[in-house]
C-alpha atoms as a PDB file:
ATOM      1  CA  UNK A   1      60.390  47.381  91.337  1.00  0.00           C
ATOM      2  CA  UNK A   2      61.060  45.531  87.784  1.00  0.00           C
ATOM      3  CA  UNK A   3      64.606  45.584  86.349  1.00  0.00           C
ATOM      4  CA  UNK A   4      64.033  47.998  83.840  1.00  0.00           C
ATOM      5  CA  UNK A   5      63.061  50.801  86.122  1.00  0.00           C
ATOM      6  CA  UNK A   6      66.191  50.021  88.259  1.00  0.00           C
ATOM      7  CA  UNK A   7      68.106  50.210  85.271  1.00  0.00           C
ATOM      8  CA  UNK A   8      66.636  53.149  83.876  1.00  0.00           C
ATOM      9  CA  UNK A   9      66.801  55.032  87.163  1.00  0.00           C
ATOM     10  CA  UNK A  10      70.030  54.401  87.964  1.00  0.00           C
ATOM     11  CA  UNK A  11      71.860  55.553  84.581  1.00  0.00           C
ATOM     12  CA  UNK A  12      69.640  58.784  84.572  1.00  0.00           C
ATOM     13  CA  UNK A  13      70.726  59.335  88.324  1.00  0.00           C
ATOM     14  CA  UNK A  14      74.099  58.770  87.424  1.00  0.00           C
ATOM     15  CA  UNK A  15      74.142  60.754  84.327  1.00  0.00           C
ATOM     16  CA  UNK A  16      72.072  63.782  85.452  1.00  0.00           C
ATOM     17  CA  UNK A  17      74.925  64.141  88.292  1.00  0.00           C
ATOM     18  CA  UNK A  18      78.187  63.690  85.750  1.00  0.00           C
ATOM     19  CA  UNK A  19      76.265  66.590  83.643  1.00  0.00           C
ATOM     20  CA  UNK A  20      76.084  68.705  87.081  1.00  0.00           C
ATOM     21  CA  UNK A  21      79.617  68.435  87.862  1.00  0.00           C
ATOM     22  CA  UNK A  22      80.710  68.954  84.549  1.00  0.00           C
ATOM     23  CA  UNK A  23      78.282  71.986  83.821  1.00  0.00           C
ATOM     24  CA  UNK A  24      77.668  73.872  87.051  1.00  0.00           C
ATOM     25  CA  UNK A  25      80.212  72.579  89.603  1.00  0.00           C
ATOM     26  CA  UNK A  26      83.367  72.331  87.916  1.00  0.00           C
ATOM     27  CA  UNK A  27      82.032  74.122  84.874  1.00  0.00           C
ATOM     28  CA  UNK A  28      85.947  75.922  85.145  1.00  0.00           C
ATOM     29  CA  UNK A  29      89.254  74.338  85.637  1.00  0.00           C
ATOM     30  CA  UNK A  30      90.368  74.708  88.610  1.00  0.00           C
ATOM     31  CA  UNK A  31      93.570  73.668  91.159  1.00  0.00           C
ATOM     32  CA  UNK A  32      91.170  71.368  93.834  1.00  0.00           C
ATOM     33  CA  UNK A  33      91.928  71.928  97.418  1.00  0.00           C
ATOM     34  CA  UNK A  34      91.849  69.494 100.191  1.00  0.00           C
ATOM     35  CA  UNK A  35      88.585  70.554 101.693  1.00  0.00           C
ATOM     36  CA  UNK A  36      86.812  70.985  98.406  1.00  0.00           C
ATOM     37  CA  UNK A  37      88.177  66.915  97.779  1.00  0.00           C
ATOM     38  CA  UNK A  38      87.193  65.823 101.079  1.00  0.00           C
ATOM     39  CA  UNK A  39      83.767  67.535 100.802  1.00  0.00           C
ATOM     40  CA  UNK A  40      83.021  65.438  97.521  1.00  0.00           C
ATOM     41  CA  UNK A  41      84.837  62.412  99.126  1.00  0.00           C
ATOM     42  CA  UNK A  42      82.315  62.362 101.915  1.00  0.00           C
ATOM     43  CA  UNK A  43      79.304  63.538  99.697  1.00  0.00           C
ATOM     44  CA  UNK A  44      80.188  60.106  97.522  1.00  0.00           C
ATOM     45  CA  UNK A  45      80.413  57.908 100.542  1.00  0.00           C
ATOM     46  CA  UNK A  46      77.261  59.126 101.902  1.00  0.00           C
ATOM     47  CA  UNK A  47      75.571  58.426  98.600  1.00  0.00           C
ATOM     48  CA  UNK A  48      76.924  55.091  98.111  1.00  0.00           C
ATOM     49  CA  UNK A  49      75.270  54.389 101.757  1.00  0.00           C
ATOM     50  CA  UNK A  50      72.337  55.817 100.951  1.00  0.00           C
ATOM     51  CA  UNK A  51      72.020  53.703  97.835  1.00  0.00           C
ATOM     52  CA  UNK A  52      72.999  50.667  99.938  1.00  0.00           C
ATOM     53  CA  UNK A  53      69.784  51.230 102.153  1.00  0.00           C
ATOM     54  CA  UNK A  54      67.967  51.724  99.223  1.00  0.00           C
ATOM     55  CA  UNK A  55      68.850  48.191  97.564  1.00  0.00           C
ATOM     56  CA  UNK A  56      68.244  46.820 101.434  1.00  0.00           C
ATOM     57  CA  UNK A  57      64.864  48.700 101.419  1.00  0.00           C
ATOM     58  CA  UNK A  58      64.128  47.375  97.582  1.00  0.00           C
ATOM     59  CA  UNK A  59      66.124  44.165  97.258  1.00  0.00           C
ATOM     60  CA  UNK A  60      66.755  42.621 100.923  1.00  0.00           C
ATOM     61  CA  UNK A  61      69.426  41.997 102.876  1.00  0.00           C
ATOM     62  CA  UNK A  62      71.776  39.395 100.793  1.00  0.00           C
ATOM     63  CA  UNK A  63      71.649  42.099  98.254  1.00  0.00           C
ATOM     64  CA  UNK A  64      72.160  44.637  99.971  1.00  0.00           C
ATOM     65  CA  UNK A  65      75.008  43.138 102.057  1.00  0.00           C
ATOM     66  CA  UNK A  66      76.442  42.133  98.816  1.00  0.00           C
ATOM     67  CA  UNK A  67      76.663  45.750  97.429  1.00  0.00           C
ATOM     68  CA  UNK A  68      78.448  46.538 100.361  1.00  0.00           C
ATOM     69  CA  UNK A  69      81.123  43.832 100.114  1.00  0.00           C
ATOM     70  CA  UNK A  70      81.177  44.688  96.172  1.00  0.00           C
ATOM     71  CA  UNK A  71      81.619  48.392  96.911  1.00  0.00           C
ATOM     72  CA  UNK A  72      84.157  47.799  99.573  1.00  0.00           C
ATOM     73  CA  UNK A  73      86.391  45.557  96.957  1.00  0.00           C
ATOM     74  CA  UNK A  74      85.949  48.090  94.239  1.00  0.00           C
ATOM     75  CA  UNK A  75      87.109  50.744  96.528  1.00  0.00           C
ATOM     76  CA  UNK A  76      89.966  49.395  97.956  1.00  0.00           C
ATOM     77  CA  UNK A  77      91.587  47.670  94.577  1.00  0.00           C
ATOM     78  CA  UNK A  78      91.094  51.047  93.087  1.00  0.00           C
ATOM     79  CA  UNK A  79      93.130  52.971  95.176  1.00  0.00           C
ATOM     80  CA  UNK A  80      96.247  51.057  93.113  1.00  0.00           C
ATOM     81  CA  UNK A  81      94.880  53.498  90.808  1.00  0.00           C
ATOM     82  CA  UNK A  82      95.953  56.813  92.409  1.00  0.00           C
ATOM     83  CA  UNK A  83      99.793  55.468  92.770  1.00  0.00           C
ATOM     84  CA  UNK A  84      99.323  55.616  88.770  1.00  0.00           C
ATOM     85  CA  UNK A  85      97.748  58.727  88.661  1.00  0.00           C
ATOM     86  CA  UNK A  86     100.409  60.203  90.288  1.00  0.00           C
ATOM     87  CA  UNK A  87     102.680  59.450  88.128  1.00  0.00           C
ATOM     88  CA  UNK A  88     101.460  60.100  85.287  1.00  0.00           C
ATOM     89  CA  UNK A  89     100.334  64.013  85.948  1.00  0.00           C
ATOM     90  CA  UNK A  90     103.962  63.693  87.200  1.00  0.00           C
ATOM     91  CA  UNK A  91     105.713  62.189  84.239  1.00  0.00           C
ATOM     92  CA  UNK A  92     103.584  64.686  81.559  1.00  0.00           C
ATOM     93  CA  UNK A  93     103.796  67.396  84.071  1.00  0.00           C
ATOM     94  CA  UNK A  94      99.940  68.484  83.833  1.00  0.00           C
ATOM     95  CA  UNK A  95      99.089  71.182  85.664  1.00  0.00           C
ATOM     96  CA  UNK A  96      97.281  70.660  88.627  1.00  0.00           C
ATOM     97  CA  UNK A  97      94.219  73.111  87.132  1.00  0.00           C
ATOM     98  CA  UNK A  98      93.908  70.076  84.465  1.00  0.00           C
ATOM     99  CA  UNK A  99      94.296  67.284  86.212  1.00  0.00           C
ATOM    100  CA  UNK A 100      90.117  67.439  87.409  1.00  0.00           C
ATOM    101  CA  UNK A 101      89.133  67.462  83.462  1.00  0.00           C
ATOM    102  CA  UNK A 102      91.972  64.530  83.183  1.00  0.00           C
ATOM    103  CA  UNK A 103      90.081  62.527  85.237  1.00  0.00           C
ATOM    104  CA  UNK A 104      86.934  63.140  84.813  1.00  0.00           C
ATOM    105  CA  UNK A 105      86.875  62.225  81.494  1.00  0.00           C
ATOM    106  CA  UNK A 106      89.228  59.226  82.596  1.00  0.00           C
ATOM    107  CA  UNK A 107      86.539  58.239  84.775  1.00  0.00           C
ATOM    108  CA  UNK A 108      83.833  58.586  82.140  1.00  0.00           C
ATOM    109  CA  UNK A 109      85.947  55.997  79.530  1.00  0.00           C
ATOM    110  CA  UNK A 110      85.890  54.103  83.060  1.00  0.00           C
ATOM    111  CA  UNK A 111      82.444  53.609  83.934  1.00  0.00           C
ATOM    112  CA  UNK A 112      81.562  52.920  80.035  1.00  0.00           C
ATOM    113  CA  UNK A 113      85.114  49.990  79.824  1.00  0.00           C
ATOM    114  CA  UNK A 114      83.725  48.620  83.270  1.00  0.00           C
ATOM    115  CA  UNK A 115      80.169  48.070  82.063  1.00  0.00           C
ATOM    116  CA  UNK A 116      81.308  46.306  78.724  1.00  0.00           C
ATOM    117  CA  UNK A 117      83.829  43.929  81.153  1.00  0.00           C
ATOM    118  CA  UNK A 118      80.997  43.348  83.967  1.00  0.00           C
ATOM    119  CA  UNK A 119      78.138  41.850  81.107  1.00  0.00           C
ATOM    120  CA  UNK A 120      80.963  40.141  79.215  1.00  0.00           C
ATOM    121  CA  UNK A 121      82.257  38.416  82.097  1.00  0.00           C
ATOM    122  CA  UNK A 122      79.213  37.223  83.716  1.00  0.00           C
ATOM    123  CA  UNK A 123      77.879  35.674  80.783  1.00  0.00           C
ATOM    124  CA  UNK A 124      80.649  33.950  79.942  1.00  0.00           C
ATOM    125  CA  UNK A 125      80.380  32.705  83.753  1.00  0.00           C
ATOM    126  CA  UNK A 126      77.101  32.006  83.468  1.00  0.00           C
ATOM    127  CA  UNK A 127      78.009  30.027  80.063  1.00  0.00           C
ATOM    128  CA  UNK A 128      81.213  28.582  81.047  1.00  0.00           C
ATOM    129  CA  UNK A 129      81.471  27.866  85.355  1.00  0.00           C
ATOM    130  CA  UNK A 130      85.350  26.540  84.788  1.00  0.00           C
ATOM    131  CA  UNK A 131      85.873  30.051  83.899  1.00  0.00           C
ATOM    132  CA  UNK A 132      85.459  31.096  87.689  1.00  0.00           C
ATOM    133  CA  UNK A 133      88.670  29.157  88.396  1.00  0.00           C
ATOM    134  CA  UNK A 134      90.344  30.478  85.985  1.00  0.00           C
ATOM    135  CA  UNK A 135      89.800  33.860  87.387  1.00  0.00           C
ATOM    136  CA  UNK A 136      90.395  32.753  90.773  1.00  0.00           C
ATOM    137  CA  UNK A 137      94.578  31.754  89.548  1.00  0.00           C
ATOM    138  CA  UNK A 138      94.856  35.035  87.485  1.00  0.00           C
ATOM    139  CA  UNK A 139      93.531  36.756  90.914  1.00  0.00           C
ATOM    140  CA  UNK A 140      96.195  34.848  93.357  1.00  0.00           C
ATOM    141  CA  UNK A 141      98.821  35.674  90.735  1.00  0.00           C
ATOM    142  CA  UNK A 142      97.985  39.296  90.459  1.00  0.00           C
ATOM    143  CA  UNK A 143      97.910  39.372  94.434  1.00  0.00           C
ATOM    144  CA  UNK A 144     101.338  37.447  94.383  1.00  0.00           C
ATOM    145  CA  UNK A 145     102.918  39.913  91.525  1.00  0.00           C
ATOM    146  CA  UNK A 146     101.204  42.667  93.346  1.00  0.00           C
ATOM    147  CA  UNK A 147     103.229  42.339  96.592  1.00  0.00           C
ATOM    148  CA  UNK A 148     106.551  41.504  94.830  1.00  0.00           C
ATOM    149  CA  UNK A 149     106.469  45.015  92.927  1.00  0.00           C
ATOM    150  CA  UNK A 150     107.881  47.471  95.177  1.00  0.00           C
ATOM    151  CA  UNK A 151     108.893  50.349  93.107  1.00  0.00           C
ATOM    152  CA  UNK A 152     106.070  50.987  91.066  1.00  0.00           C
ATOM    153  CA  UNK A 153     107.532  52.547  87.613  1.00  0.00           C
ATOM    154  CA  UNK A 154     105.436  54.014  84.354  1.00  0.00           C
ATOM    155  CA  UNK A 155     106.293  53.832  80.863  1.00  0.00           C
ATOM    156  CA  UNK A 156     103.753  55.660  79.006  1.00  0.00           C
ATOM    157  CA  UNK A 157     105.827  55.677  75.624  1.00  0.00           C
ATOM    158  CA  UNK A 158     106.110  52.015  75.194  1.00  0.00           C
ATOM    159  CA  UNK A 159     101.661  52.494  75.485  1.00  0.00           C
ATOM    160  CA  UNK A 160     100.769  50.842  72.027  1.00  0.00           C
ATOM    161  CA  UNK A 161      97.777  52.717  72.390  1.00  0.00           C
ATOM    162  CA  UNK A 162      99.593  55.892  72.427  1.00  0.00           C
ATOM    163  CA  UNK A 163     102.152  54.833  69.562  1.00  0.00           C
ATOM    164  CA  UNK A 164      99.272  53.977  67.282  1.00  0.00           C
ATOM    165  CA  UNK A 165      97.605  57.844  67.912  1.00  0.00           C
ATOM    166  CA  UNK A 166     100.370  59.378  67.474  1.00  0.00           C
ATOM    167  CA  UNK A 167     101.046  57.726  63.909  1.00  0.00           C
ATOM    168  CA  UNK A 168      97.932  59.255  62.617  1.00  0.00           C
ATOM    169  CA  UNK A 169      96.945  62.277  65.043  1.00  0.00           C
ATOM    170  CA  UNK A 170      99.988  64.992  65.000  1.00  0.00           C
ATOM    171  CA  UNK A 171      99.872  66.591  68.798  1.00  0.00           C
ATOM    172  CA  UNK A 172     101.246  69.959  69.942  1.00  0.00           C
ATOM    173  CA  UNK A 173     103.945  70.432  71.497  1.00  0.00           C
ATOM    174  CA  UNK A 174     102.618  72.408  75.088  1.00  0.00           C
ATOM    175  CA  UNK A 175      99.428  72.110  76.742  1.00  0.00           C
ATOM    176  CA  UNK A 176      96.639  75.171  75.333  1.00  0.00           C
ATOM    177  CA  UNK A 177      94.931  75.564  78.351  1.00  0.00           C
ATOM    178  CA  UNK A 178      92.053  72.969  79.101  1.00  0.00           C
ATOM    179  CA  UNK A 179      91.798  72.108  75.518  1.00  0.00           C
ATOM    180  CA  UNK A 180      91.665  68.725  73.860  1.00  0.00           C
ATOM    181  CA  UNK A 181      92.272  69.536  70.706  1.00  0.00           C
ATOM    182  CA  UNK A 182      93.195  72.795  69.032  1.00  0.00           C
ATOM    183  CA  UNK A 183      93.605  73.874  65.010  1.00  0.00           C
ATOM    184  CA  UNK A 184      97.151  74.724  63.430  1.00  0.00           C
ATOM    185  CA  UNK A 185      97.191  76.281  59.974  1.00  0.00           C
ATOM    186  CA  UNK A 186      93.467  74.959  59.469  1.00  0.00           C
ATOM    187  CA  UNK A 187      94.890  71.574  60.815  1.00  0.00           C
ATOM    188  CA  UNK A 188      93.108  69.526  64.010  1.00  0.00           C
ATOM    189  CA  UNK A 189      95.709  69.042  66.344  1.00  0.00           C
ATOM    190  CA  UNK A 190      95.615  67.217  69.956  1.00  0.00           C
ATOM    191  CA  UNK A 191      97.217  68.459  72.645  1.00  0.00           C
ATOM    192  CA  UNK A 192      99.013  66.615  75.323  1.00  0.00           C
ATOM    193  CA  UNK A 193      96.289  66.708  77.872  1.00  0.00           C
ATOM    194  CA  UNK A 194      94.728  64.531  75.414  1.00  0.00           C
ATOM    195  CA  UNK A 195      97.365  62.215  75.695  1.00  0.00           C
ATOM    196  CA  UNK A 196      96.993  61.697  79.202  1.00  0.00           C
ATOM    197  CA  UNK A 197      93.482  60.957  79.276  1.00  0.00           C
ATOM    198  CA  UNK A 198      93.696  58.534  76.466  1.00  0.00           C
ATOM    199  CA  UNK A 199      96.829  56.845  78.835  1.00  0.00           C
ATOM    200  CA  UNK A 200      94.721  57.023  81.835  1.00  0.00           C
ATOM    201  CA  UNK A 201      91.735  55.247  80.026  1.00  0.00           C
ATOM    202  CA  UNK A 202      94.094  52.239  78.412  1.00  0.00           C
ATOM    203  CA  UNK A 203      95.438  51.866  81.373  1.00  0.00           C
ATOM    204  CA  UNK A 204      92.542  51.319  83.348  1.00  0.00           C
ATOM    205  CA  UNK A 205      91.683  48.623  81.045  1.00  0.00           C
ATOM    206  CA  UNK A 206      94.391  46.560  83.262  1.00  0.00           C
ATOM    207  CA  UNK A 207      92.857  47.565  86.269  1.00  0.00           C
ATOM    208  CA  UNK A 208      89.420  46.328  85.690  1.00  0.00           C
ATOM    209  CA  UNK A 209      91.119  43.018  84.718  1.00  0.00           C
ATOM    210  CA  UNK A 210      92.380  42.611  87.603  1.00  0.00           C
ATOM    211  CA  UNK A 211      89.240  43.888  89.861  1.00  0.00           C
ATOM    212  CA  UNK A 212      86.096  42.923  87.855  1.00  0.00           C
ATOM    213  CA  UNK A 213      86.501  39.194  88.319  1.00  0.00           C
ATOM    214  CA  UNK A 214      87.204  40.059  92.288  1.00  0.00           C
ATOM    215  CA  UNK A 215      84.001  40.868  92.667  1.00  0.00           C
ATOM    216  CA  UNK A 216      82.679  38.044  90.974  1.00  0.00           C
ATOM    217  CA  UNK A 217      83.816  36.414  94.068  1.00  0.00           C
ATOM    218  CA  UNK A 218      80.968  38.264  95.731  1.00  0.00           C
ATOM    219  CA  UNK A 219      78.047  37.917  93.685  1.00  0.00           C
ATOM    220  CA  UNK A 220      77.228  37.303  89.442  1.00  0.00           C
ATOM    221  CA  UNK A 221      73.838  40.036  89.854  1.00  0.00           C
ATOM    222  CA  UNK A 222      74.714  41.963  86.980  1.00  0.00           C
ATOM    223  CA  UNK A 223      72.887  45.062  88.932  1.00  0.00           C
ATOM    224  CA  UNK A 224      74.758  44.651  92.224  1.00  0.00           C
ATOM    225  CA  UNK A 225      78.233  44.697  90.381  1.00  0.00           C
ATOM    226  CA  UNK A 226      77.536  47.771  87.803  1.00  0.00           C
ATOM    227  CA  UNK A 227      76.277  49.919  90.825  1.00  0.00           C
ATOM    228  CA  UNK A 228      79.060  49.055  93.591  1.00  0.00           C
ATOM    229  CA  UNK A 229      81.517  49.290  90.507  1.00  0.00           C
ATOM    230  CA  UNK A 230      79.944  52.516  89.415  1.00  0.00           C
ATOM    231  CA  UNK A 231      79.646  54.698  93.082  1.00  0.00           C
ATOM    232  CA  UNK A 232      83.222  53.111  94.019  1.00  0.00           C
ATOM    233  CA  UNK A 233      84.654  54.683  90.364  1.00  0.00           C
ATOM    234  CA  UNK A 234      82.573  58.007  90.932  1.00  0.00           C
ATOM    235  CA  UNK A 235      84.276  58.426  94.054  1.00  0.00           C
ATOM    236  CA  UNK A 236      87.802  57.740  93.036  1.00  0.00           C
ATOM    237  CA  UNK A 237      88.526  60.997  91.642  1.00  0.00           C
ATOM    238  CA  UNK A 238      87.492  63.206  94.794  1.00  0.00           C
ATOM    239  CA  UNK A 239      89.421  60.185  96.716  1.00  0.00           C
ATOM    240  CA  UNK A 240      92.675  61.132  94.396  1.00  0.00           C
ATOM    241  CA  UNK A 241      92.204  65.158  94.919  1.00  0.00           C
ATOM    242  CA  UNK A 242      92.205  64.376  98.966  1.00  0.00           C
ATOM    243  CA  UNK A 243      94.648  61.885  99.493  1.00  0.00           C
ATOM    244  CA  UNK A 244      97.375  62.801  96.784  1.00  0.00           C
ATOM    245  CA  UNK A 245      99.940  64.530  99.136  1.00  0.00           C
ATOM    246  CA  UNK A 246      99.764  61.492 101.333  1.00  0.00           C
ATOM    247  CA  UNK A 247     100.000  58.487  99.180  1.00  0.00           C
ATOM    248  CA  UNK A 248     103.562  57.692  99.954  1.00  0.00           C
ATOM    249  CA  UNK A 249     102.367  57.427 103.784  1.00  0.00           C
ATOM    250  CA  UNK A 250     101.071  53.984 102.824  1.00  0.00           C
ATOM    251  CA  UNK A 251     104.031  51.966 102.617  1.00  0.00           C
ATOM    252  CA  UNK A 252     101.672  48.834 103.612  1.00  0.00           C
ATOM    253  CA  UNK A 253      98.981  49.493 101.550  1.00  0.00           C
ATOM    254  CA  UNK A 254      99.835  47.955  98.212  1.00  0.00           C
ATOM    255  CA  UNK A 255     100.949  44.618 100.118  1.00  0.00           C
ATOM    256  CA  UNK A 256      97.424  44.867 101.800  1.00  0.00           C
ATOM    257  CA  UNK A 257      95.649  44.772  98.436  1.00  0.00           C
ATOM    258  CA  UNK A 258      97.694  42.269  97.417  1.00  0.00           C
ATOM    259  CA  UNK A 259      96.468  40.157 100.561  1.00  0.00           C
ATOM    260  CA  UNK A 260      92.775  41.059  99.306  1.00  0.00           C
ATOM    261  CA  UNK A 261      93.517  39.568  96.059  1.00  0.00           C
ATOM    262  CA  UNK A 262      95.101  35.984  97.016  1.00  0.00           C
ATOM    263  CA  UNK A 263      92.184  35.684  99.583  1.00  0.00           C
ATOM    264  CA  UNK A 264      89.565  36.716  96.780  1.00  0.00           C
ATOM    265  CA  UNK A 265      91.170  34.402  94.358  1.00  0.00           C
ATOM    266  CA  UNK A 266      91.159  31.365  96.816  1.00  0.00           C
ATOM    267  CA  UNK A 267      88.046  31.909  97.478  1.00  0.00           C
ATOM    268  CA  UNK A 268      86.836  31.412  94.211  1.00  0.00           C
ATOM    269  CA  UNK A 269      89.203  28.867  93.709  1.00  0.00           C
ATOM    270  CA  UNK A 270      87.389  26.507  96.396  1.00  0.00           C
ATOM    271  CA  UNK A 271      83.707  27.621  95.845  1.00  0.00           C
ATOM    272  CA  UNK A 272      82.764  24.375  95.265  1.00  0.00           C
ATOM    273  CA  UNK A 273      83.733  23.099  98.896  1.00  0.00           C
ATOM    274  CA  UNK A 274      83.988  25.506 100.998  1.00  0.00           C
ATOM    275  CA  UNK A 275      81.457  28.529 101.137  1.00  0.00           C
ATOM    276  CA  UNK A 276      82.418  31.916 103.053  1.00  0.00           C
ATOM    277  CA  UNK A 277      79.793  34.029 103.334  1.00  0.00           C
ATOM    278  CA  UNK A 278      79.943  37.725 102.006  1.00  0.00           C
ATOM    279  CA  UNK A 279      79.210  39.348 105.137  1.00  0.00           C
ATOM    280  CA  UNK A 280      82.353  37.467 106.876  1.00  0.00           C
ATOM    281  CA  UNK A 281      84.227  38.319 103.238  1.00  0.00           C
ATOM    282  CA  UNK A 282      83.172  41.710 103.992  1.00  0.00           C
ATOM    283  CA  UNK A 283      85.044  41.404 107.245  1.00  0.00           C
ATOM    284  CA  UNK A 284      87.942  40.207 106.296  1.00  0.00           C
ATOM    285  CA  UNK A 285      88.103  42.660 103.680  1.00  0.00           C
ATOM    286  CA  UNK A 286      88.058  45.259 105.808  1.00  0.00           C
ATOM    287  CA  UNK A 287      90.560  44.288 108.459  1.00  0.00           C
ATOM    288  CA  UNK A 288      92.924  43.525 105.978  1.00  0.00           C
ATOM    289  CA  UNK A 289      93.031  46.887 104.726  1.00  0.00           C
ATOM    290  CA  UNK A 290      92.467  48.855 108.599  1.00  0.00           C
ATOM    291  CA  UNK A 291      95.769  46.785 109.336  1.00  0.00           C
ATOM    292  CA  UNK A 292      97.421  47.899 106.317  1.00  0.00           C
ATOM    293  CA  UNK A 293      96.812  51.445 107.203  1.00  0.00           C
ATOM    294  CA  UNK A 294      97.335  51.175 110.571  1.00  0.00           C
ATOM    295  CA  UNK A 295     101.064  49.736 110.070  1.00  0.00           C
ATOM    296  CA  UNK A 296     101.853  52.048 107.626  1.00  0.00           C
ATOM    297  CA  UNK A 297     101.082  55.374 109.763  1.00  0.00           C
ATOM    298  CA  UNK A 298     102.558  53.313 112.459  1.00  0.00           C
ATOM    299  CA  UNK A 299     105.758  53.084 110.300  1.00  0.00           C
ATOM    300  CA  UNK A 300     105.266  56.269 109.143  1.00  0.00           C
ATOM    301  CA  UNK A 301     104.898  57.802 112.741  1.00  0.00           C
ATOM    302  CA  UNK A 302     108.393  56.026 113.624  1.00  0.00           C
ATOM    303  CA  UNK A 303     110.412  57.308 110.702  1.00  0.00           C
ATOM    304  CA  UNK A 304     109.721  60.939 111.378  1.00  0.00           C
ATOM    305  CA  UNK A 305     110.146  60.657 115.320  1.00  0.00           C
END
């Protein structure tokens, strides 16, 4: 199968299903309920896999073991993510009928901000190897300032994104239903579920920082990173939906991904003399974050016996 095709299947695959949920699925707004988030949850896993077998059946097995290690990263760095959403549907108090549109959208600006980062970044690799190492420190000090940061605050008026919208784009004062943008006295207005979507995409421009170049770590195949980065975003927002009301059960999971990130980081760091394999990355990766879990409902147990 050439590269275009790949390429060409992939995106319409991709795109005809983001026009299904928006159009047919979720054509409404509507508060999502555990099951319904759980059903996607397990609908995107089992697509993911399916994919996986697919680049196995197409590609090999380094490939294919490499998607899984990719996907794995992806999935567990972006779970940092839901701490934020939280807070932020908290701090502009969006309704929980919204907060589906919110990040959907969100997730579109994503996928589009993690494709631009993935090409950029592996040809500068491919133009400039030093560059891994630098990567490698900014990935040990982001697993380092990771762990240190306990209580997790938001600011979303000191976003200079946000400051600079608001200096040209008047925005109403209450939310008008699902709507982006409504018209006052013949004037365009946005509305403040607006706001939060443009929030949640700037600041997911600091979370690919931190986990494009982690996956670096596993492999510079520009196809194998866009499609592990792509299913592991997809699935983010069903992920959100079903684990929301238990988020704070985690106590150990933030210093968990800040475990993954050191050990990614070294890794790249000594590349050059000492070569772990993906499929034992892979393993480590996931221990790290089953021990994680498995301490904090531990903990969790404890506290409320």
């Amino acid at each position: 199968m050439t590269q275009g095709v790949m390429w060409t299947g992939f995106n319409l695959f991709i795109l005809s299903l983001l026009v299904l949920d928006l159009k047919v699925f979720n054509r409404n707004s509507h508060i999502v309920s555990i099951k319904e988030a759980l059903g996607w949850s397990a609908f995107w896993i089992i697509l993911s896999l399916l994919f996986n077998l697919g680049v196995y059946h197409f590609s090999g097995t380094k490939p294919a073991i490499d998607f899984l290690a990719g996907y794995l990263l992806e999935k567990s760095l972006s779970v940092d993510n839901l701490f934020v959403f939280i807070l932020l549907f908290s701090y502009f108090k969006v309704p929980a009928s919204y907060q589906h549109k919110v990040l959907f959208w969100g997730i579109i600006g994503a996928l589009i901000m993690r494709a631009l980062f993935i090409f950029g970044g592996i040809a500068l690799i491919s133009r400039f190897h030093w560059l891994i190492y630098l990567f490698g420190l900014f990935l040990v000090y982001t697993g380092v300032k990771l762990s240190l940061d306990k209580d997790e605050e938001i600011h979303p008026e000191n976003n200079p994104i946000l400051k600079l919208f608001r200096r040209w784009m008047p925005i109403t004062e209450n939310y008008e239903n699902d709507s982006f943008f409504v018209r006052r006295a013949g004037k365009l207005m946005a509305t403040p579920l607006f706001v939060v979507v443009l929030v949640v995409e700037s600041t997911d421009v600091m979370f690919a920082v931190d986990s494009i170049p982690a996956i670096f770590a596993v492999t510079l195949d520009p196809f194998i990173v866009y499609t592990s980065n792509v299913f592991a975003i997809l699935g983010l927002r069903a992920l959100y939906f079903a684990l929301a009301g238990m988020m704070k059960m985690f106590t150990y999971l933030n210093y968990g991904l800040s475990v993954i990130l050191v050990f990614i980081g070294i890794k790249m760091l000594l590349s050059e003399y000492l070569h772990i394999s993906t499929l034992w990355a892979l393993g480590i990766i996931a221990i790290i974050l089953l021990v994680s879990i498995l301490a904090s409902v531990i903990k969790d147990h404890s506290a409320s016996t």
